[in-house]
PDB file of N, CA and C in Angstrom:
ATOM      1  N   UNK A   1      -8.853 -17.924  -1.592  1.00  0.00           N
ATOM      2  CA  UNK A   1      -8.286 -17.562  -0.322  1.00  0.00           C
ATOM      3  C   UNK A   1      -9.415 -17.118   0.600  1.00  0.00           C
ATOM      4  N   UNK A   2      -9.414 -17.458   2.112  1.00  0.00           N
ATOM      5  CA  UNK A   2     -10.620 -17.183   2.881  1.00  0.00           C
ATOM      6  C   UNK A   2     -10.081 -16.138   3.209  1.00  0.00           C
ATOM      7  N   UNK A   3     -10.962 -15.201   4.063  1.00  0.00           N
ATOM      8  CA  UNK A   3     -11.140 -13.592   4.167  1.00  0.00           C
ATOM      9  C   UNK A   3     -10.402 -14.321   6.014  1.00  0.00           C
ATOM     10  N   UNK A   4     -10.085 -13.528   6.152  1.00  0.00           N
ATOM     11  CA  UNK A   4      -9.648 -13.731   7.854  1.00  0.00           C
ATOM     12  C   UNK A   4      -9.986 -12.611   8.992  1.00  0.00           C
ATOM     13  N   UNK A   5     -10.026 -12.013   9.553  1.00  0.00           N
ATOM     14  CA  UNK A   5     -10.487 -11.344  10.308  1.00  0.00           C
ATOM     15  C   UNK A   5      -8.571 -10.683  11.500  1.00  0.00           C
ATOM     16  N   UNK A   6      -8.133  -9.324  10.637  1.00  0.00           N
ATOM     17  CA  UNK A   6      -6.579  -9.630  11.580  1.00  0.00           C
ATOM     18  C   UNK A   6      -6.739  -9.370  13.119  1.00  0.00           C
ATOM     19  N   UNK A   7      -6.387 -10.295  13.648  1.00  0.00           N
ATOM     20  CA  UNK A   7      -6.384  -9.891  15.348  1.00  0.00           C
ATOM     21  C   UNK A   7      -4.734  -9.619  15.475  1.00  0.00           C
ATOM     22  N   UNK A   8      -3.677  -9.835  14.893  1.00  0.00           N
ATOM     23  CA  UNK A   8      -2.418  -9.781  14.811  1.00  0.00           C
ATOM     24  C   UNK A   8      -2.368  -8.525  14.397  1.00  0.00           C
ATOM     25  N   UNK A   9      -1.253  -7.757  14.771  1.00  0.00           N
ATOM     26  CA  UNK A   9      -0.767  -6.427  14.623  1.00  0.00           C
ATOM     27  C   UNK A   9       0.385  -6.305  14.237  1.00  0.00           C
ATOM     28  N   UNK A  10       0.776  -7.397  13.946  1.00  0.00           N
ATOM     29  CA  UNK A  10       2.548  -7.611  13.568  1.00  0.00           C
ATOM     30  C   UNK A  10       1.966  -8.898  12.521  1.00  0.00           C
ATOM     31  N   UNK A  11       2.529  -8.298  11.003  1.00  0.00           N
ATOM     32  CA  UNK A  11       2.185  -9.477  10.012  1.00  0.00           C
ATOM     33  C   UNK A  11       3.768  -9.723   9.300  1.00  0.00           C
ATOM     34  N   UNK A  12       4.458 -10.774   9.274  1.00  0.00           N
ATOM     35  CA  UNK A  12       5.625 -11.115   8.736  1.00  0.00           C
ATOM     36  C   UNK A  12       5.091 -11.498   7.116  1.00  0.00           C
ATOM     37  N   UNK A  13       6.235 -10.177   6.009  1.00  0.00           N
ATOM     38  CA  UNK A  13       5.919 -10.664   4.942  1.00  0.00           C
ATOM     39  C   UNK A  13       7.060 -10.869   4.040  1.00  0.00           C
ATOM     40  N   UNK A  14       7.425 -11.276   3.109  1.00  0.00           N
ATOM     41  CA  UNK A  14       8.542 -11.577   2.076  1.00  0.00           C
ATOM     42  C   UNK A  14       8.330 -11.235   0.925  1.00  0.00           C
ATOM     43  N   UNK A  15       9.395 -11.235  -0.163  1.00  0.00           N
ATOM     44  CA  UNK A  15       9.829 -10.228  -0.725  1.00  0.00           C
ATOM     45  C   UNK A  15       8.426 -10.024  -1.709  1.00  0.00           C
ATOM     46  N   UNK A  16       8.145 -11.684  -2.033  1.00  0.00           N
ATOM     47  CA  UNK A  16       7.056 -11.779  -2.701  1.00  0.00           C
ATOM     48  C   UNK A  16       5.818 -11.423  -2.442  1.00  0.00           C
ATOM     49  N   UNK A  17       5.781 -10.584  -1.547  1.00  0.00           N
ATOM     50  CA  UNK A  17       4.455  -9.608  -1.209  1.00  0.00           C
ATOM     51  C   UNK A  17       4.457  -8.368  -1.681  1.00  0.00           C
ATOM     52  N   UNK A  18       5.556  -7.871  -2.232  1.00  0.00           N
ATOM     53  CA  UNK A  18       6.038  -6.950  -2.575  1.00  0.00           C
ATOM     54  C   UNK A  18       5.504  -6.277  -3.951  1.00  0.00           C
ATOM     55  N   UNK A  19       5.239  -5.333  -4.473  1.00  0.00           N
ATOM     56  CA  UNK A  19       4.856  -3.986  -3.254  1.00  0.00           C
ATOM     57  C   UNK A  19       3.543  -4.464  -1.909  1.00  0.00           C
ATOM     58  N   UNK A  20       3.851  -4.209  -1.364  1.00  0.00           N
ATOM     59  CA  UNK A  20       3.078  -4.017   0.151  1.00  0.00           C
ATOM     60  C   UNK A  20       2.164  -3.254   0.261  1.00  0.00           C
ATOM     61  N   UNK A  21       0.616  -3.803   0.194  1.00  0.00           N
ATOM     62  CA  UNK A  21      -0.335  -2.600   0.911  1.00  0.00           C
ATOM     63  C   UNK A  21      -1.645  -3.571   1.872  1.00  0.00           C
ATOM     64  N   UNK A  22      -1.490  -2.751   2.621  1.00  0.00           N
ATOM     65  CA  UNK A  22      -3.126  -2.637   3.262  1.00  0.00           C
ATOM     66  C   UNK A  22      -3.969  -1.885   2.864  1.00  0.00           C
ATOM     67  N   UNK A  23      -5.514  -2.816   3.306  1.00  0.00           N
ATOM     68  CA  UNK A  23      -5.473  -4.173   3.754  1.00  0.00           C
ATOM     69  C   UNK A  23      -4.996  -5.516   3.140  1.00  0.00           C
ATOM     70  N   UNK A  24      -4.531  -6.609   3.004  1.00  0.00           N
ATOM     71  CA  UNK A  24      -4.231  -7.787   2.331  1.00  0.00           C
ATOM     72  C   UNK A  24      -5.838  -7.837   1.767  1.00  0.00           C
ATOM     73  N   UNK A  25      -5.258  -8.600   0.978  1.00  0.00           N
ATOM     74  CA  UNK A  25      -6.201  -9.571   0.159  1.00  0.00           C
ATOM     75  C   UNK A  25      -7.175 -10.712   1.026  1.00  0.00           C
ATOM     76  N   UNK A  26      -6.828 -11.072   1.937  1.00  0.00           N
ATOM     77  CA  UNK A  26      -7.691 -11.663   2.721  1.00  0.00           C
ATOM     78  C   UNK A  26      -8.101 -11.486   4.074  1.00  0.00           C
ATOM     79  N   UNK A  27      -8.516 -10.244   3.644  1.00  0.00           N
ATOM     80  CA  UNK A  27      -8.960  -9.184   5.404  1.00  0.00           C
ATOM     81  C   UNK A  27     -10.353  -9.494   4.892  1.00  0.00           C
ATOM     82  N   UNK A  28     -11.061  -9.145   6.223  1.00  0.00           N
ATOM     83  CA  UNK A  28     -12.644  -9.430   5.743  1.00  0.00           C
ATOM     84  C   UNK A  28     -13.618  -7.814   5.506  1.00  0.00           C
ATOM     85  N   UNK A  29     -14.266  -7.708   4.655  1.00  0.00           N
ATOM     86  CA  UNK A  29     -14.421  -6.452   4.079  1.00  0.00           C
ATOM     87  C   UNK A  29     -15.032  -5.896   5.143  1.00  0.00           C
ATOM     88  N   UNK A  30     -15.869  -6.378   6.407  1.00  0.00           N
ATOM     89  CA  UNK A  30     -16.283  -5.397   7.238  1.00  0.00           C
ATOM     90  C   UNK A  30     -15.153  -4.441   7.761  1.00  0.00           C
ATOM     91  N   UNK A  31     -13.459  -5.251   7.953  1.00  0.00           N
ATOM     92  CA  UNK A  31     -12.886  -4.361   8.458  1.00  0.00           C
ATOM     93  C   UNK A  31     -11.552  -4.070   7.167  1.00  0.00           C
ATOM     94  N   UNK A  32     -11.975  -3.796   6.460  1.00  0.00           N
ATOM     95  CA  UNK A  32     -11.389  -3.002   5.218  1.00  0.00           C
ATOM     96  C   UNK A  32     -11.111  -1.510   5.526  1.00  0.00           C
ATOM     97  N   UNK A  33     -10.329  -1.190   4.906  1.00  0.00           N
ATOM     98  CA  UNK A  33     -10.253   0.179   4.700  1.00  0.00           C
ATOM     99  C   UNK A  33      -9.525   0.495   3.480  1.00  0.00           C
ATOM    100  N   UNK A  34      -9.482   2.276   3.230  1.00  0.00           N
ATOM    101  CA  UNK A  34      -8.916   2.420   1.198  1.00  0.00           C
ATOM    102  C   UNK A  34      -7.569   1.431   1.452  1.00  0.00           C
ATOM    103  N   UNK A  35      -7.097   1.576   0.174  1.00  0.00           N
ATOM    104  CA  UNK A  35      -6.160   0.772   0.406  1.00  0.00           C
ATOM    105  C   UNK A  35      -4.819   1.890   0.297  1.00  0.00           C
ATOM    106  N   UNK A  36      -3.668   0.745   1.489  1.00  0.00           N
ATOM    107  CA  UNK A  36      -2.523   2.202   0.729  1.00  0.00           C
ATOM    108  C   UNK A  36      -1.175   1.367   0.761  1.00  0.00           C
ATOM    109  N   UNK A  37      -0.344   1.539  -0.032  1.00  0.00           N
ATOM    110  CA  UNK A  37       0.949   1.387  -0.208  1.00  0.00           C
ATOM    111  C   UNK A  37       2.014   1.481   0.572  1.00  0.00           C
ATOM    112  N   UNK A  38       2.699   0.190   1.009  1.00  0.00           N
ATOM    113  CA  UNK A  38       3.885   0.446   2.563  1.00  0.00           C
ATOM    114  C   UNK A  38       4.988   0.825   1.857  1.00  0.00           C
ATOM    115  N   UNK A  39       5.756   1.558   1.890  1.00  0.00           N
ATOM    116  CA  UNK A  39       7.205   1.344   1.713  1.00  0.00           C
ATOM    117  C   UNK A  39       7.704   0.751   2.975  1.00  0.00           C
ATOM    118  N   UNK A  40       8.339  -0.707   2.647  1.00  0.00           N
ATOM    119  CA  UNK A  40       8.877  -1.606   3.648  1.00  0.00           C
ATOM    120  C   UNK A  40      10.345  -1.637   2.902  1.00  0.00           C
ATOM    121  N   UNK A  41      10.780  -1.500   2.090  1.00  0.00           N
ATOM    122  CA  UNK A  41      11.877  -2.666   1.470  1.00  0.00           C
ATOM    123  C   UNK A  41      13.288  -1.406   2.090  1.00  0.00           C
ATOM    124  N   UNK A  42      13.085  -0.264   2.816  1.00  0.00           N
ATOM    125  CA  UNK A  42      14.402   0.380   2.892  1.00  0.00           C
ATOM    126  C   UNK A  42      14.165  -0.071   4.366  1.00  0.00           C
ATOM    127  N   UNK A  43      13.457   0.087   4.739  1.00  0.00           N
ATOM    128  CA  UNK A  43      13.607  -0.071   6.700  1.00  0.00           C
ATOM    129  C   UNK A  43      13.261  -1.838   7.317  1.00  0.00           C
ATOM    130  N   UNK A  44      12.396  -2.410   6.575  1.00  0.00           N
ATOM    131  CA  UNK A  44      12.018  -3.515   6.918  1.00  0.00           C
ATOM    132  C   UNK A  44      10.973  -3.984   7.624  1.00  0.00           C
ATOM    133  N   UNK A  45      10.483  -2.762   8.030  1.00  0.00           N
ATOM    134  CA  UNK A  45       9.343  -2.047   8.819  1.00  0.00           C
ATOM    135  C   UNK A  45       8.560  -1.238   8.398  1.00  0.00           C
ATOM    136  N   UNK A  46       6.955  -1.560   8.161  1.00  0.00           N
ATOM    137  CA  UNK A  46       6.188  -0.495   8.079  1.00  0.00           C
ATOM    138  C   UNK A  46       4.727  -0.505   8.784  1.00  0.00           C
ATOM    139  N   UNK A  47       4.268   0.846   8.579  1.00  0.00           N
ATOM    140  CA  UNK A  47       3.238   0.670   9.892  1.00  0.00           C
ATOM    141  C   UNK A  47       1.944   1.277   8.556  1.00  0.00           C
ATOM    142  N   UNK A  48       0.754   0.602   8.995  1.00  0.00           N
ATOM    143  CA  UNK A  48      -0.233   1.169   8.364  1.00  0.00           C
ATOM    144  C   UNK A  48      -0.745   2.574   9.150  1.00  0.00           C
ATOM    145  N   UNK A  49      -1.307   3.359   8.247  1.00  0.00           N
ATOM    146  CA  UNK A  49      -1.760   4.335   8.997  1.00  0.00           C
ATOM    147  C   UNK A  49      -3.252   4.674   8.979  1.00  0.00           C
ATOM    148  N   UNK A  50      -3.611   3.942   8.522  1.00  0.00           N
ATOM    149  CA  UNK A  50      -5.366   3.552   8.950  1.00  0.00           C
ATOM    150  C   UNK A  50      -5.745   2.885  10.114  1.00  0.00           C
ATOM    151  N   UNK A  51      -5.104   1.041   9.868  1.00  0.00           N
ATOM    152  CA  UNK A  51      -5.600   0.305  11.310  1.00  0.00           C
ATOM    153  C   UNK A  51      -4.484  -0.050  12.357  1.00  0.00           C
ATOM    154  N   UNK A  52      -2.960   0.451  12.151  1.00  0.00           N
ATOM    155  CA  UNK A  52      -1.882   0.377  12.816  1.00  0.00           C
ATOM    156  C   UNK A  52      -1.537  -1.365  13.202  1.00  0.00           C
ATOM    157  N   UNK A  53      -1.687  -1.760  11.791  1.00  0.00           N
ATOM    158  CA  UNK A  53      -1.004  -2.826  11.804  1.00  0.00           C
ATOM    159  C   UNK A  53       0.372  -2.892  11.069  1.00  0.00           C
ATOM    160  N   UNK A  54       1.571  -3.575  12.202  1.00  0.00           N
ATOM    161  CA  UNK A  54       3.034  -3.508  11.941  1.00  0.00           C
ATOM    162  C   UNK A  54       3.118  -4.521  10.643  1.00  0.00           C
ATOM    163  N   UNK A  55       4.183  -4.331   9.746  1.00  0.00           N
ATOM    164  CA  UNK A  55       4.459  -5.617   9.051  1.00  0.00           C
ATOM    165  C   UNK A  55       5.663  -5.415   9.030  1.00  0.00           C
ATOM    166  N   UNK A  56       6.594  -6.854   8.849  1.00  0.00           N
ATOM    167  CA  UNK A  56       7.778  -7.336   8.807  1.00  0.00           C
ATOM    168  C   UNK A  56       8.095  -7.414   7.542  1.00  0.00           C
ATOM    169  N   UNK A  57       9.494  -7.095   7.562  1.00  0.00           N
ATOM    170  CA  UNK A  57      10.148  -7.983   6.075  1.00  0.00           C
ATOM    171  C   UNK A  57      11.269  -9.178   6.298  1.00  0.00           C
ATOM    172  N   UNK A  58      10.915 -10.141   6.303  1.00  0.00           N
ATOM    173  CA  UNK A  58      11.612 -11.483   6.644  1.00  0.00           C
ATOM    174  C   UNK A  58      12.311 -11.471   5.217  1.00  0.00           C
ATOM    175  N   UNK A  59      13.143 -12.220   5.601  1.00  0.00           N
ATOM    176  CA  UNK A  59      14.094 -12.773   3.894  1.00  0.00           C
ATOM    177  C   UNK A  59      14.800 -12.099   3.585  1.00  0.00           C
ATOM    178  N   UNK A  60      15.289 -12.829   2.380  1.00  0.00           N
ATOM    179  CA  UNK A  60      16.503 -12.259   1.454  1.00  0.00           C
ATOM    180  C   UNK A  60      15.568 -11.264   0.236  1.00  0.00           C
ATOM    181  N   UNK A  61      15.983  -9.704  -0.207  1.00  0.00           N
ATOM    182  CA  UNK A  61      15.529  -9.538  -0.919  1.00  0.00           C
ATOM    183  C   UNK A  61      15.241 -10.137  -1.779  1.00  0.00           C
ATOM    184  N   UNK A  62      14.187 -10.363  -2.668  1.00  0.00           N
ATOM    185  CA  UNK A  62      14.061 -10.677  -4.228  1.00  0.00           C
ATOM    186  C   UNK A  62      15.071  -9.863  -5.372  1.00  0.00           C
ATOM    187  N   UNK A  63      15.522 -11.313  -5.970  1.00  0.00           N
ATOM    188  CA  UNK A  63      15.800 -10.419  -7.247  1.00  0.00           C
ATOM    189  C   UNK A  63      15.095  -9.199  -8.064  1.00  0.00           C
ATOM    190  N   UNK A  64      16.342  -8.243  -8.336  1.00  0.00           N
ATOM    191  CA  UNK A  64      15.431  -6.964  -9.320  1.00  0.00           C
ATOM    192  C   UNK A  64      15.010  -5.860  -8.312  1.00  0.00           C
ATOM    193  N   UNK A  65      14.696  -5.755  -6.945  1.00  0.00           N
ATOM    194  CA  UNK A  65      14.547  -5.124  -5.920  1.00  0.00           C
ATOM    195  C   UNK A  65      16.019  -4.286  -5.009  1.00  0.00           C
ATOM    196  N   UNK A  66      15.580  -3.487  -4.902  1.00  0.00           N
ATOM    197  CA  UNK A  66      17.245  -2.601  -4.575  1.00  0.00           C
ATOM    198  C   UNK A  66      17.060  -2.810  -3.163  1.00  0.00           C
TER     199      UNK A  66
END
Protein backbone atom coordinates (compact mmCIF):
# COMPACT_ATOMS: atom_id res chain seq x y z
CA UNK A 1 0.00 0.00 0.00
CA UNK A 2 1.52 3.56 -0.92
CA UNK A 3 1.83 6.06 2.00
CA UNK A 4 -0.50 9.08 0.86
CA UNK A 5 -0.19 12.31 2.23
CA UNK A 6 -4.23 13.21 3.87
CA UNK A 7 -5.32 16.54 2.45
CA UNK A 8 -9.04 15.24 3.16
CA UNK A 9 -10.49 15.84 6.56
CA UNK A 10 -13.49 13.77 6.15
CA UNK A 11 -12.36 9.96 5.48
CA UNK A 12 -15.44 7.50 4.72
CA UNK A 13 -14.81 4.11 6.39
CA UNK A 14 -16.71 0.61 6.73
CA UNK A 15 -17.24 -1.78 9.03
CA UNK A 16 -14.13 -3.52 7.89
CA UNK A 17 -11.89 -0.87 9.18
CA UNK A 18 -13.01 -1.57 12.29
CA UNK A 19 -11.61 -0.95 15.17
CA UNK A 20 -10.69 2.54 13.86
CA UNK A 21 -7.51 4.45 14.57
CA UNK A 22 -5.36 7.19 13.48
CA UNK A 23 -3.25 7.63 11.62
CA UNK A 24 -4.24 4.84 8.81
CA UNK A 25 -1.87 2.67 7.60
CA UNK A 26 -1.11 4.64 4.65
CA UNK A 27 -0.43 8.20 5.99
CA UNK A 28 3.06 9.22 5.25
CA UNK A 29 5.28 9.07 8.39
CA UNK A 30 6.37 12.72 8.17
CA UNK A 31 2.81 13.46 9.13
CA UNK A 32 2.18 10.62 11.61
CA UNK A 33 1.30 10.97 14.89
CA UNK A 34 0.92 8.22 18.26
CA UNK A 35 -1.63 6.36 17.27
CA UNK A 36 -5.19 6.35 18.91
CA UNK A 37 -8.36 4.48 18.83
CA UNK A 38 -11.90 6.08 17.38
CA UNK A 39 -14.89 4.89 18.86
CA UNK A 40 -17.07 5.32 15.66
CA UNK A 41 -19.50 2.33 15.68
CA UNK A 42 -22.19 4.11 18.37
CA UNK A 43 -22.34 7.63 16.65
CA UNK A 44 -20.96 7.01 13.16
CA UNK A 45 -18.77 9.82 13.65
CA UNK A 46 -15.48 10.34 14.99
CA UNK A 47 -13.01 13.02 15.19
CA UNK A 48 -9.26 12.53 15.76
CA UNK A 49 -7.82 14.49 18.37
CA UNK A 50 -4.34 14.96 17.25
CA UNK A 51 -4.78 16.09 13.42
CA UNK A 52 -8.75 16.70 13.42
CA UNK A 53 -9.46 14.51 10.82
CA UNK A 54 -13.44 13.54 10.58
CA UNK A 55 -14.20 9.88 9.67
CA UNK A 56 -17.43 8.37 8.50
CA UNK A 57 -19.10 5.14 9.02
CA UNK A 58 -20.77 4.18 5.70
CA UNK A 59 -22.57 0.69 5.64
CA UNK A 60 -24.31 -1.89 7.16
CA UNK A 61 -22.71 -2.95 10.37
CA UNK A 62 -20.53 -6.05 10.19
CA UNK A 63 -21.49 -9.11 11.59
CA UNK A 64 -20.53 -9.77 15.46
CA UNK A 65 -20.42 -5.85 16.01
CA UNK A 66 -23.27 -4.34 18.26
Amino acid sequence: MAQTENKERLIEVTAKDLPLHCPSPNTTLWNAHPRVFLPIEETGEALCPYCGTRYRLTGAPAKGHH
